[in-house]
C-alpha atoms as a PDB file:
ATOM      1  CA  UNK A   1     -29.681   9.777   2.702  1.00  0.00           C
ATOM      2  CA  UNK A   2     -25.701   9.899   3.311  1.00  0.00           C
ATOM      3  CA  UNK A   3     -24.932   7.480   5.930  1.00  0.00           C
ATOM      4  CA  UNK A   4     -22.345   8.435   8.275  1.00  0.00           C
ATOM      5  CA  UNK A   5     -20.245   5.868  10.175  1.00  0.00           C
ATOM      6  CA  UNK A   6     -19.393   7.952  13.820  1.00  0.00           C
ATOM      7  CA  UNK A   7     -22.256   7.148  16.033  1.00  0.00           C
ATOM      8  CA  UNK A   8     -22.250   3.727  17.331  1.00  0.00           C
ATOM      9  CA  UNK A   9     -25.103   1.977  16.495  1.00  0.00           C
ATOM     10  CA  UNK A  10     -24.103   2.728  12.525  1.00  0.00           C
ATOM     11  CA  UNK A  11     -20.784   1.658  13.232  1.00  0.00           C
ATOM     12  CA  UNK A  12     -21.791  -1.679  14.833  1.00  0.00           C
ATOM     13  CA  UNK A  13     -24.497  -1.849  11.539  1.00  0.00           C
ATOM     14  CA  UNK A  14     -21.947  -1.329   9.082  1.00  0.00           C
ATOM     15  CA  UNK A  15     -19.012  -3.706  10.408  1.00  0.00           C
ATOM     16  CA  UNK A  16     -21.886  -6.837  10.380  1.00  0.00           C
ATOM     17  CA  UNK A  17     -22.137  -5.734   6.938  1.00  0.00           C
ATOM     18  CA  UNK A  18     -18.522  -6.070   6.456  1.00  0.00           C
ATOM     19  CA  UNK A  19     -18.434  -9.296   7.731  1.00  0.00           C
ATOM     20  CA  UNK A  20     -21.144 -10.736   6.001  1.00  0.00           C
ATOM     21  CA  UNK A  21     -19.496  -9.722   2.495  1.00  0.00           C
ATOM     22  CA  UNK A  22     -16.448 -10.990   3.270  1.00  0.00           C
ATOM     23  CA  UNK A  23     -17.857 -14.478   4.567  1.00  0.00           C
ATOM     24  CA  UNK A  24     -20.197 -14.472   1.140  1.00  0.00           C
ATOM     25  CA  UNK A  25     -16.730 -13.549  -0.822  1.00  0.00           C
ATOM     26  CA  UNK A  26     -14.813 -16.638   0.402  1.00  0.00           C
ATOM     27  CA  UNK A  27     -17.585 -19.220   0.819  1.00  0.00           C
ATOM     28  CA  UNK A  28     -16.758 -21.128  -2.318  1.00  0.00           C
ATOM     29  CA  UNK A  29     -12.847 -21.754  -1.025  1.00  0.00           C
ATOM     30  CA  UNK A  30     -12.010 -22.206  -4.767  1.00  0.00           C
ATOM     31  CA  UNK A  31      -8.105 -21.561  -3.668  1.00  0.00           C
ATOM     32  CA  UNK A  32      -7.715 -21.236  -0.148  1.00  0.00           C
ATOM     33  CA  UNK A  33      -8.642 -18.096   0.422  1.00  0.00           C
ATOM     34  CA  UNK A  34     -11.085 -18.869   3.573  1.00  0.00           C
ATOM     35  CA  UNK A  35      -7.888 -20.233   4.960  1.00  0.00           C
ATOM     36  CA  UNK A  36      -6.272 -17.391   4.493  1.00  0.00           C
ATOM     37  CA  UNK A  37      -9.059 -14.964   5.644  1.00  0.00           C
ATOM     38  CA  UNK A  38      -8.424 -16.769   9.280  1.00  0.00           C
ATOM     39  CA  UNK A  39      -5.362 -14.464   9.874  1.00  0.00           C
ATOM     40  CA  UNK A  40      -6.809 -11.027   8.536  1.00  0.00           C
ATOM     41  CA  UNK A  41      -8.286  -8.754  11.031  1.00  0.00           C
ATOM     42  CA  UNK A  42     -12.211  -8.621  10.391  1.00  0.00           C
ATOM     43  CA  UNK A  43     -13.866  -5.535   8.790  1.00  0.00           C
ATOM     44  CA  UNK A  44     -10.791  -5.412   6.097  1.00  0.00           C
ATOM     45  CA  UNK A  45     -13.517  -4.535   3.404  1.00  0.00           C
ATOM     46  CA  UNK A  46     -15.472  -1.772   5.328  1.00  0.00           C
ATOM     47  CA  UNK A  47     -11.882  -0.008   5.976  1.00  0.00           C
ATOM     48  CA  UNK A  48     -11.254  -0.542   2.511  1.00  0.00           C
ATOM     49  CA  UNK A  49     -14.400   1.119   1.214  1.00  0.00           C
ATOM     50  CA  UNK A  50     -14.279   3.739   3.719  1.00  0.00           C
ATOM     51  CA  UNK A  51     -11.122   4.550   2.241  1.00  0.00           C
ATOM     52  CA  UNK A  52     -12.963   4.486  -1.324  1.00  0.00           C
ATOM     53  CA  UNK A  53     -15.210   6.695   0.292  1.00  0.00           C
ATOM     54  CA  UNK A  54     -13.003   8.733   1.258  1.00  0.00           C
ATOM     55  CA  UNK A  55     -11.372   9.571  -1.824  1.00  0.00           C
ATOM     56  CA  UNK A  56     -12.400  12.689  -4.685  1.00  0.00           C
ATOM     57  CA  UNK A  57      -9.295  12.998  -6.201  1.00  0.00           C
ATOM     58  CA  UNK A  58      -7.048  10.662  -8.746  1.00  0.00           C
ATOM     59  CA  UNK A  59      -7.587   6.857  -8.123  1.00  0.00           C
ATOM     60  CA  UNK A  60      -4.783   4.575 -10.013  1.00  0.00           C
ATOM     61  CA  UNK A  61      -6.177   1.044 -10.571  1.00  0.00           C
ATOM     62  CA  UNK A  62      -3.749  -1.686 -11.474  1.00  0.00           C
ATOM     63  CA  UNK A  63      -5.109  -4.684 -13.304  1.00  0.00           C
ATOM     64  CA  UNK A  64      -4.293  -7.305 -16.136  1.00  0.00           C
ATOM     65  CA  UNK A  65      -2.920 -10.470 -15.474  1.00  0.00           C
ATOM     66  CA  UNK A  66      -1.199 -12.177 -18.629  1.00  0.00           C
ATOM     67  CA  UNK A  67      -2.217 -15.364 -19.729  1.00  0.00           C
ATOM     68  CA  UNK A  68      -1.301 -17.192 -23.012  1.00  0.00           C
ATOM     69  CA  UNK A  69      -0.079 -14.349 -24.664  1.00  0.00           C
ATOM     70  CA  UNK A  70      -3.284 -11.963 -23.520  1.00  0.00           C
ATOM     71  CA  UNK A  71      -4.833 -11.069 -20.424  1.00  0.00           C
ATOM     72  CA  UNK A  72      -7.508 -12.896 -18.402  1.00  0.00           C
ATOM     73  CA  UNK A  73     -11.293 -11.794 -17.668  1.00  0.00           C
ATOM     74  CA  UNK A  74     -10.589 -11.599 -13.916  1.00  0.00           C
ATOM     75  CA  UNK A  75      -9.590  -8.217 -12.558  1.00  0.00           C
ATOM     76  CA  UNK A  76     -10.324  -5.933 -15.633  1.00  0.00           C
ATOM     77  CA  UNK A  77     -14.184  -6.447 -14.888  1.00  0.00           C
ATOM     78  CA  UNK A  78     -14.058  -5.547 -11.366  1.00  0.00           C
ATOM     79  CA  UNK A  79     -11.505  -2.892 -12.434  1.00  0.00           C
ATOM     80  CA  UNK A  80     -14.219  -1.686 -14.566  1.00  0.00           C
ATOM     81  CA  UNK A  81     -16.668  -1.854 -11.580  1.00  0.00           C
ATOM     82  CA  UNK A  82     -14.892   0.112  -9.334  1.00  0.00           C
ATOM     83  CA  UNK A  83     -13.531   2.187 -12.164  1.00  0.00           C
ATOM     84  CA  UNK A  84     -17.682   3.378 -13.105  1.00  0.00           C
ATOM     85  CA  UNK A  85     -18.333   3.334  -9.422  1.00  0.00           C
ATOM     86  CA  UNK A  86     -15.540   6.206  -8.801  1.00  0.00           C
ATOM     87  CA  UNK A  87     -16.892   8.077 -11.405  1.00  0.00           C
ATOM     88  CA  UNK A  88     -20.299   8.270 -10.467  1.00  0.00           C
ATOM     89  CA  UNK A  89     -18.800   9.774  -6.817  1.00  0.00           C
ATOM     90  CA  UNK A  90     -16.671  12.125  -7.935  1.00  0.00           C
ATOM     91  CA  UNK A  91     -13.213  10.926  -7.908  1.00  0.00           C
ATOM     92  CA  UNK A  92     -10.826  10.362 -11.312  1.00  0.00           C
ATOM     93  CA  UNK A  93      -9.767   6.739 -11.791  1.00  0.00           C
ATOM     94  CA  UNK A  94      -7.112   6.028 -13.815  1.00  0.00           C
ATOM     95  CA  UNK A  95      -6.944   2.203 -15.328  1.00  0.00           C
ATOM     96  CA  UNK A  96      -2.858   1.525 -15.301  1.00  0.00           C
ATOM     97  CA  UNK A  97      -1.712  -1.696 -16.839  1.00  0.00           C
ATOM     98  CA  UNK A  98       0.543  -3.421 -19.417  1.00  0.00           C
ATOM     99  CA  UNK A  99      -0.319  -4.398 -23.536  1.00  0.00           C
ATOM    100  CA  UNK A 100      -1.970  -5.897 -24.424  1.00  0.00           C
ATOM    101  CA  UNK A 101      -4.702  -4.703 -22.301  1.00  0.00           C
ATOM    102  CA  UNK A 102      -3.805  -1.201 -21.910  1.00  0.00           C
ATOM    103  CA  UNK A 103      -4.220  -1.127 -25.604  1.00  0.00           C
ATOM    104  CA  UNK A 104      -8.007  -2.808 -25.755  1.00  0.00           C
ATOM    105  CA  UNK A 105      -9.316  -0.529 -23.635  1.00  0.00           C
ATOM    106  CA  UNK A 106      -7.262   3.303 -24.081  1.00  0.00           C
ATOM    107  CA  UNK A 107     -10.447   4.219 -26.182  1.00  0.00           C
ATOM    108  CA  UNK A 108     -13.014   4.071 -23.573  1.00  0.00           C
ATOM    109  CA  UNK A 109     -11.465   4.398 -20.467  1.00  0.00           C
ATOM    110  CA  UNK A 110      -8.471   6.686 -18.908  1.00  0.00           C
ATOM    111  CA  UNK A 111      -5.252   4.094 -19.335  1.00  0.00           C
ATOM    112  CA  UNK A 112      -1.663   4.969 -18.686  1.00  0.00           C
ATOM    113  CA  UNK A 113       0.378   2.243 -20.026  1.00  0.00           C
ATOM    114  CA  UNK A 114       3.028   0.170 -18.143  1.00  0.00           C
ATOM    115  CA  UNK A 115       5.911  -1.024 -19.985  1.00  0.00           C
ATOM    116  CA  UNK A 116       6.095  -5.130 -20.228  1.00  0.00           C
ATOM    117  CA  UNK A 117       8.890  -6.913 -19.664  1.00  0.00           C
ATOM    118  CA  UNK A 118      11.942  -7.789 -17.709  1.00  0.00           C
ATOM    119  CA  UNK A 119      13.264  -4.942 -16.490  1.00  0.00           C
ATOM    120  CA  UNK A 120      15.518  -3.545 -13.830  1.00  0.00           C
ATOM    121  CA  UNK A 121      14.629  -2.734 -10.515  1.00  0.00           C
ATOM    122  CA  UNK A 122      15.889   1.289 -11.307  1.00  0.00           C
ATOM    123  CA  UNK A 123      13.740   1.214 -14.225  1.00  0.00           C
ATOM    124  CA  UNK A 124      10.224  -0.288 -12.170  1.00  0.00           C
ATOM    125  CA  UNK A 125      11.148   2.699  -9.832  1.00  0.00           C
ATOM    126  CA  UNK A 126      11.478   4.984 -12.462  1.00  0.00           C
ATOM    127  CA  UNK A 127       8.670   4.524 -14.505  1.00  0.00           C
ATOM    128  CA  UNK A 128       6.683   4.509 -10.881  1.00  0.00           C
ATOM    129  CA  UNK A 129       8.004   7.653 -10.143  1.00  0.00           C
ATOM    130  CA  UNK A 130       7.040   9.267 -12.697  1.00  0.00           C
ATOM    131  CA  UNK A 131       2.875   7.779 -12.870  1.00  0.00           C
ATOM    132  CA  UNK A 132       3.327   9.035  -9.381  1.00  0.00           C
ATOM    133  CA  UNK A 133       4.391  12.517 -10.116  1.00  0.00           C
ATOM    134  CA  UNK A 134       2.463  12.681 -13.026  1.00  0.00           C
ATOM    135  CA  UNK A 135      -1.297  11.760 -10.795  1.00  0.00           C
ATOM    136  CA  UNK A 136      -0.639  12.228  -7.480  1.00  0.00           C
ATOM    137  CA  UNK A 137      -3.003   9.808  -6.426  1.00  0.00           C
ATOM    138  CA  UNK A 138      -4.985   9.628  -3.256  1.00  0.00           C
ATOM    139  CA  UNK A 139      -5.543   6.070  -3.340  1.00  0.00           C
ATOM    140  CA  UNK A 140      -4.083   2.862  -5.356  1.00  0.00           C
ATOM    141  CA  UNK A 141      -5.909  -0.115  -6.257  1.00  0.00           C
ATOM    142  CA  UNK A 142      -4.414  -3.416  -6.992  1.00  0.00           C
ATOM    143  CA  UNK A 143      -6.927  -5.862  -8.412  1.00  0.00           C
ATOM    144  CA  UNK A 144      -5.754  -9.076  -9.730  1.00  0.00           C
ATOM    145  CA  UNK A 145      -2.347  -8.009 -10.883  1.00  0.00           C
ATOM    146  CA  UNK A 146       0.299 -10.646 -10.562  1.00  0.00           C
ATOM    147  CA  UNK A 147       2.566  -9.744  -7.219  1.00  0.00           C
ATOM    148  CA  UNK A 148       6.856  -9.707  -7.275  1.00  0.00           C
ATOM    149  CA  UNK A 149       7.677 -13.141  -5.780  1.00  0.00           C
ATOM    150  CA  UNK A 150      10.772 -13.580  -2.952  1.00  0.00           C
ATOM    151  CA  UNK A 151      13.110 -13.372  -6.153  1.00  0.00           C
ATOM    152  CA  UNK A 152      11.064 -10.436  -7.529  1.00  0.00           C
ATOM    153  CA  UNK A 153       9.921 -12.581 -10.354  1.00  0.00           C
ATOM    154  CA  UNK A 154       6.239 -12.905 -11.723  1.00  0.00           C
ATOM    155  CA  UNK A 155       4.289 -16.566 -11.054  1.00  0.00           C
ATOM    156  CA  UNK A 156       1.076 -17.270 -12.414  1.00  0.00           C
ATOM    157  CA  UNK A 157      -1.429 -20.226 -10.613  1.00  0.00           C
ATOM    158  CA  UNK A 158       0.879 -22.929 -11.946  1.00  0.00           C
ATOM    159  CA  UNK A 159       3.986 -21.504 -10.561  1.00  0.00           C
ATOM    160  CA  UNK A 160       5.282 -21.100 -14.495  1.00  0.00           C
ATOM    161  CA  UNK A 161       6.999 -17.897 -14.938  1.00  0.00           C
ATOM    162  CA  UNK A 162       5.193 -15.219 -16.977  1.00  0.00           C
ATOM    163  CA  UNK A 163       7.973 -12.573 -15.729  1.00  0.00           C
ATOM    164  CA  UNK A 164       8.471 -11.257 -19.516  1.00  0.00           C
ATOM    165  CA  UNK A 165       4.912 -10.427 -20.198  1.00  0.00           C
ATOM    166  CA  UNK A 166       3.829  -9.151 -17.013  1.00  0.00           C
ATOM    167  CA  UNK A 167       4.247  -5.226 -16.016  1.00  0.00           C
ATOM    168  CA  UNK A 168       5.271  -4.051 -12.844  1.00  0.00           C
ATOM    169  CA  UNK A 169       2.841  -2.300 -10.426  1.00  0.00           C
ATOM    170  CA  UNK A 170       4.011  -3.486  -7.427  1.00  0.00           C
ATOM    171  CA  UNK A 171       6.425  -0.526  -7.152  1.00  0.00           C
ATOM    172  CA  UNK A 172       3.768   1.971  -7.607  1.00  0.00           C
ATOM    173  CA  UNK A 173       2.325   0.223  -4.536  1.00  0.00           C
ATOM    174  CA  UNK A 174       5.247   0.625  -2.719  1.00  0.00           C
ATOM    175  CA  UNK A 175       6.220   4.381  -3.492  1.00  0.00           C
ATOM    176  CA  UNK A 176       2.548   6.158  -3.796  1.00  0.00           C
ATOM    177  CA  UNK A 177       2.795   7.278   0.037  1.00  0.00           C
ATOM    178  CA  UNK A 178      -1.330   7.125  -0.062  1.00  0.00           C
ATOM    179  CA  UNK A 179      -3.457   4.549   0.861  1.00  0.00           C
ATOM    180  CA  UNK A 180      -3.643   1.099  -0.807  1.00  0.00           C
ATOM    181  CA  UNK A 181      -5.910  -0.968  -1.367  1.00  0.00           C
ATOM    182  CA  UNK A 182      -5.089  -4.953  -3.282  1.00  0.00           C
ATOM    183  CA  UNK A 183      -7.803  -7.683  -4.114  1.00  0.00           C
ATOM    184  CA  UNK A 184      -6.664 -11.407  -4.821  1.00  0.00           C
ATOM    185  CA  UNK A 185      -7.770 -14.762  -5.002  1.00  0.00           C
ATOM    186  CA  UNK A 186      -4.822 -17.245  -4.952  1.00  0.00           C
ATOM    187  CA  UNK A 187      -1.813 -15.761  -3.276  1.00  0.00           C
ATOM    188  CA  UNK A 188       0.245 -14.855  -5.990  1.00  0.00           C
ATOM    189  CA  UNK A 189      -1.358 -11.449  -6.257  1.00  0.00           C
ATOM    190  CA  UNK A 190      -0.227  -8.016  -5.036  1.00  0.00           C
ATOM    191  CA  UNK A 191      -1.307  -7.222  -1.645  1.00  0.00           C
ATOM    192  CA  UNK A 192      -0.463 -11.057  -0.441  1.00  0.00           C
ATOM    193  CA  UNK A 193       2.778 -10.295   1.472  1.00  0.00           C
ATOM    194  CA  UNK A 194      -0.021  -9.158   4.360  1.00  0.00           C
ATOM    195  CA  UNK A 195      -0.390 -12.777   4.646  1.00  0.00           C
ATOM    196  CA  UNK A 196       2.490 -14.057   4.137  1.00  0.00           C
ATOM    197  CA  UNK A 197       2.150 -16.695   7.172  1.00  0.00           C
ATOM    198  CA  UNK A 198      -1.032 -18.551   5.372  1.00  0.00           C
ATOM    199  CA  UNK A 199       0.248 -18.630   2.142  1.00  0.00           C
ATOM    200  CA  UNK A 200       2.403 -21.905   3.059  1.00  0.00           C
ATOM    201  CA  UNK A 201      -0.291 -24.159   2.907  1.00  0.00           C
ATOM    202  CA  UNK A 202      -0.769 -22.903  -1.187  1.00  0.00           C
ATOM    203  CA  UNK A 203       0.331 -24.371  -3.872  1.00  0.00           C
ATOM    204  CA  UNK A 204       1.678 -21.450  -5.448  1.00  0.00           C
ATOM    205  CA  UNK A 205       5.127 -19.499  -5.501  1.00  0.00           C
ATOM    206  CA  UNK A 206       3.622 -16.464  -3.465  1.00  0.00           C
ATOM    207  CA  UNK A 207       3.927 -12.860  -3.742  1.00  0.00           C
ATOM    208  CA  UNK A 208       5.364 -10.668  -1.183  1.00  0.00           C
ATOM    209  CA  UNK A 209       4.069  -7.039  -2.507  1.00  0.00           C
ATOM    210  CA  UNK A 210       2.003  -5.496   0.462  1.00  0.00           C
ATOM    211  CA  UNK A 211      -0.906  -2.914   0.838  1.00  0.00           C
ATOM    212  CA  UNK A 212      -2.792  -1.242   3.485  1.00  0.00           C
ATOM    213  CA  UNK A 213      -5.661  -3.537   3.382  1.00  0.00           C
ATOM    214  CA  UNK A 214      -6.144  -6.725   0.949  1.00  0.00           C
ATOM    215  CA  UNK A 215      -9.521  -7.983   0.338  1.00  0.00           C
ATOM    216  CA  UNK A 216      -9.536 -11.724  -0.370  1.00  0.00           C
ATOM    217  CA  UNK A 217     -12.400 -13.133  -2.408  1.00  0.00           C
ATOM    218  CA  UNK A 218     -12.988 -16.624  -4.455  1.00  0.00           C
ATOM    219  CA  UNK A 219     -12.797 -14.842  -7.858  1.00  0.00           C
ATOM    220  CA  UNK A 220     -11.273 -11.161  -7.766  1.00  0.00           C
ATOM    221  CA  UNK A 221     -13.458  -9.472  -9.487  1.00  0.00           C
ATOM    222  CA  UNK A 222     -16.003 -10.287  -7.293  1.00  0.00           C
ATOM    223  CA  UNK A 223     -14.204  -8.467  -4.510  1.00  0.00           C
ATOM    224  CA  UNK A 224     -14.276  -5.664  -6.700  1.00  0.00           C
ATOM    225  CA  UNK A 225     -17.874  -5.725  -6.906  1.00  0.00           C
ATOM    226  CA  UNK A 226     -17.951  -6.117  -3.490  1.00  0.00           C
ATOM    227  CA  UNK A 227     -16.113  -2.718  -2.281  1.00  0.00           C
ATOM    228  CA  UNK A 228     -18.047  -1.277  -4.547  1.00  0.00           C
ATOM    229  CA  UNK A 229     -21.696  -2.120  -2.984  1.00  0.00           C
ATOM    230  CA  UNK A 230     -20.436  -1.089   0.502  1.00  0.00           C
ATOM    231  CA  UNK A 231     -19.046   2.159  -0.717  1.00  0.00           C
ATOM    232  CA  UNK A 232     -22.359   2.287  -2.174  1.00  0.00           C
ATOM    233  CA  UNK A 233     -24.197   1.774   1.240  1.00  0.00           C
ATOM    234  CA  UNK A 234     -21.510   4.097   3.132  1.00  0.00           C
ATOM    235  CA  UNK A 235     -22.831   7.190   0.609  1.00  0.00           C
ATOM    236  CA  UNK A 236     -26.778   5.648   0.022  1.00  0.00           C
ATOM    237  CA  UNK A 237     -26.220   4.988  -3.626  1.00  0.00           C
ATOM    238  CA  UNK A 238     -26.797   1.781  -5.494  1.00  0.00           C
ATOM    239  CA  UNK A 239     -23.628   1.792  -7.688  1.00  0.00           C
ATOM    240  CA  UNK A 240     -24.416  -1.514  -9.008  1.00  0.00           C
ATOM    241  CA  UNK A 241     -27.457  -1.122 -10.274  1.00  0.00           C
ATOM    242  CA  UNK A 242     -26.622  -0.283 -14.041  1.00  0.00           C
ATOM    243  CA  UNK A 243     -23.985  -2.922 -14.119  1.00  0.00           C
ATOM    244  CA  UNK A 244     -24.308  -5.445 -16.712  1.00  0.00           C
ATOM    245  CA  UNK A 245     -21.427  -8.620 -16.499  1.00  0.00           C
ATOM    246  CA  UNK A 246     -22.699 -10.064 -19.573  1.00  0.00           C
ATOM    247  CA  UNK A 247     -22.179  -7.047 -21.187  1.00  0.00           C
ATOM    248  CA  UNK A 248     -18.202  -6.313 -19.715  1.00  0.00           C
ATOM    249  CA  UNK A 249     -17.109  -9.986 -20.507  1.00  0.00           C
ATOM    250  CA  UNK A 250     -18.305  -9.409 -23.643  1.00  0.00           C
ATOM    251  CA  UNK A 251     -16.430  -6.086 -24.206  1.00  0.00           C
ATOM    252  CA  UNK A 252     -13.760  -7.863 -22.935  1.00  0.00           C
ATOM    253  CA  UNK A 253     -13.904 -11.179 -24.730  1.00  0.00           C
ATOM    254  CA  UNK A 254     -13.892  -9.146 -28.316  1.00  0.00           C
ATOM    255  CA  UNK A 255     -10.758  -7.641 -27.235  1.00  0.00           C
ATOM    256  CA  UNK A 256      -8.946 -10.613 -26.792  1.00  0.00           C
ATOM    257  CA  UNK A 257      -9.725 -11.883 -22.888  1.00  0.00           C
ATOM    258  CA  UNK A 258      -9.397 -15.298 -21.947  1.00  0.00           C
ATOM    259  CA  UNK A 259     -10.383 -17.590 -18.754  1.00  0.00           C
ATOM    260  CA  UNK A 260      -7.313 -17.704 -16.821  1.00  0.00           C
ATOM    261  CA  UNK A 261      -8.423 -21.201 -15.927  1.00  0.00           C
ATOM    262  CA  UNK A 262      -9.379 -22.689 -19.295  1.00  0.00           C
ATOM    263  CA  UNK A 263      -7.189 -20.402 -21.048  1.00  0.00           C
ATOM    264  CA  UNK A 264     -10.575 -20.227 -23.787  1.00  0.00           C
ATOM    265  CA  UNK A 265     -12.002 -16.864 -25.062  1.00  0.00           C
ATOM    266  CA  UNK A 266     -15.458 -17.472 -23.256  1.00  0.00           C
ATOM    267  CA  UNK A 267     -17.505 -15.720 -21.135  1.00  0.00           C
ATOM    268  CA  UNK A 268     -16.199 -16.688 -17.453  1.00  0.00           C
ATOM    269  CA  UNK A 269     -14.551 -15.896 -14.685  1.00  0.00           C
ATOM    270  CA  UNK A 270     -12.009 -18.387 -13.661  1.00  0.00           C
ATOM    271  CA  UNK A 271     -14.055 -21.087 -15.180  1.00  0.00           C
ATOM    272  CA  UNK A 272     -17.495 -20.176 -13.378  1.00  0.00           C
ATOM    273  CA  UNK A 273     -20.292 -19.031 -15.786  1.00  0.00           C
ATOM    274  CA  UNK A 274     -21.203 -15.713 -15.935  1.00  0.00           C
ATOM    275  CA  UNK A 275     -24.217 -16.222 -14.558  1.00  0.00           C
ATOM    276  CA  UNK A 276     -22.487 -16.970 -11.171  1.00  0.00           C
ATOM    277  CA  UNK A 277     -20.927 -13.019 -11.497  1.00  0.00           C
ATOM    278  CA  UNK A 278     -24.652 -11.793 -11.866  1.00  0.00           C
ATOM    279  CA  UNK A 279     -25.550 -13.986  -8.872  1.00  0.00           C
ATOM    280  CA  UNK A 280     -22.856 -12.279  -6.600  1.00  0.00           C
ATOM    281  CA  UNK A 281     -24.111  -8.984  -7.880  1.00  0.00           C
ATOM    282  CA  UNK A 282     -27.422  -9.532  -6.548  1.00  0.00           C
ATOM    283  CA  UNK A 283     -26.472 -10.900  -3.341  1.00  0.00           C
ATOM    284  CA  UNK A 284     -24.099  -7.973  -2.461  1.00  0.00           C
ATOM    285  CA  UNK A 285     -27.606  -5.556  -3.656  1.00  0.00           C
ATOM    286  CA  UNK A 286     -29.441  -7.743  -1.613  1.00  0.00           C
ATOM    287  CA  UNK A 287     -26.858  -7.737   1.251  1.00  0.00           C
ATOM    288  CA  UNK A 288     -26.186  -3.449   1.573  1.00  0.00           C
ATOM    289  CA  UNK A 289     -30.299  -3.177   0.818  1.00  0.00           C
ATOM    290  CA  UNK A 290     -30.489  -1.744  -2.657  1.00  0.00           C
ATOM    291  CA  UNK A 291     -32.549  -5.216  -4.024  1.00  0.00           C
END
């Protein structure tokens, strides 16, 4: 049965929810995010599912972070996550990235292609003017895309530039006048200029791009996964039962993925075996009820 969050007691049920999730998401402190966590108001993932929730018309999900001339694993699997997971409730997501991911997955999924490259701050506008125009989105999702640092440039975890193979989405962010929603691990991520303040301790060149909520997590995609299970519980549906993250690495890994870690086509997130994605799954089932 459809939960409903107005009375009380169901409020009060689903923010210890919330914070449960988001203490299992940062427990590892891989990269700092628990330190970062300590300046974010509690319950940011129950307002950011309730805003999935919310949602039945065109989602646009940004994803793809280039590394060594491809992409890495983390962010187009929880992409994919809460790409299926929209689906199944009704709304249209809408996968928008850069080559050469956009091209790997245009024949199974809805893709609208960013161009790559250095390119003028007219042009980012322009070309997010026109996604913009062209979806009229009711919500836009940000997971794992690389963030516009201070001088607008592109940093990946090493604070080496990848500014000419990275696509812009930050500007969509900024321009879509609808809610926003940005998952990150590390700091240089879109959605980390909400916490700005706590990035200072990183060792990172940190982005500035901010959202209307930004979920923090030890490996992105598993804060995909995450928003996805308590949009689940919000609507009494286990939308993670049928998903397999063997089976998406591996759909990834033929199409060219790497570990943005090790930089090796293998099946892992940020280093961590796969097996450590299927644990999460099962603890966030285990966590909104549905195992």
């Amino acid at each position: 049965m459809k939960q409903e969050i107005t009375p009380q007691a169901q409020l009060q049920e689903a923010m210890k929810l919330s914070l449960s999730i988001e203490e299992l998401l940062v427990s590892r402190n891989l990269r700092g995010m628990k330190t970062v966590q300590g300046m974010m108001l509690p319950g940011y993932c129950l307002r950011a599912a309730m805003m999935m929730q919310q949602c039945k018309g065109n989602v646009l999900i940004g994803t793809g972070f280039p590394v060594a001339g491809t992409f890495e694993t983390d962010g187009p699997v929880g992409a994919i996550s809460l790409y299926k997971a929209f689906e199944a409730c009704g709304a249209t997501p809408i996968m928008v990235c850069g080559d050469p991911l956009a091209s790997a997955m245009e024949s199974d999924y809805r893709i609208h292609k960013l161009p790559v490259g250095e390119l003028s701050r007219e042009e980012r506008l322009q070309a997010a003017d026109e996604i913009l125009a062209q979806y009229n989105p009711q919500l836009v999702i940000s997971i794992e895309r690389p963030g516009q640092a201070e001088d607008a440039g592109y940093y990946n975890m090493r604070g080496e530039s990848i500014t000419p193979n990275a696509a812009s989405f930050d500007e969509i962010m900024q321009e879509a006048g609808c809610p926003s929603i940005a998952i990150g691990d590390g700091g240089n991520e879109i959605g980390m200029g909400n916490v700005r303040p706590a990035l200072r301790s990183l060792d990172i060149t940190p982005a500035v791009t901010r959202c209307s909520e930004l979920v923090v997590a030890d490996v992105s995609n598993w804060g995909g996964h995450a928003l996805v299970a308590l949009m689940g519980w919000l609507n009494g549906q286990d939308l993670l039962a049928d998903f397999d993250n063997l089976e998406v690495l591996q759909y990834l890994s033929e199409r060219g993925s790497v570990d943005g870690v090790t930089r090796d086509n293998t099946l892992t997130e940020d280093s961590l075996p796969a097996e450590d994605g299927v644990s999460m799954l099962l603890e966030l089932r285990k966590l909104t009820g549905f195992a």
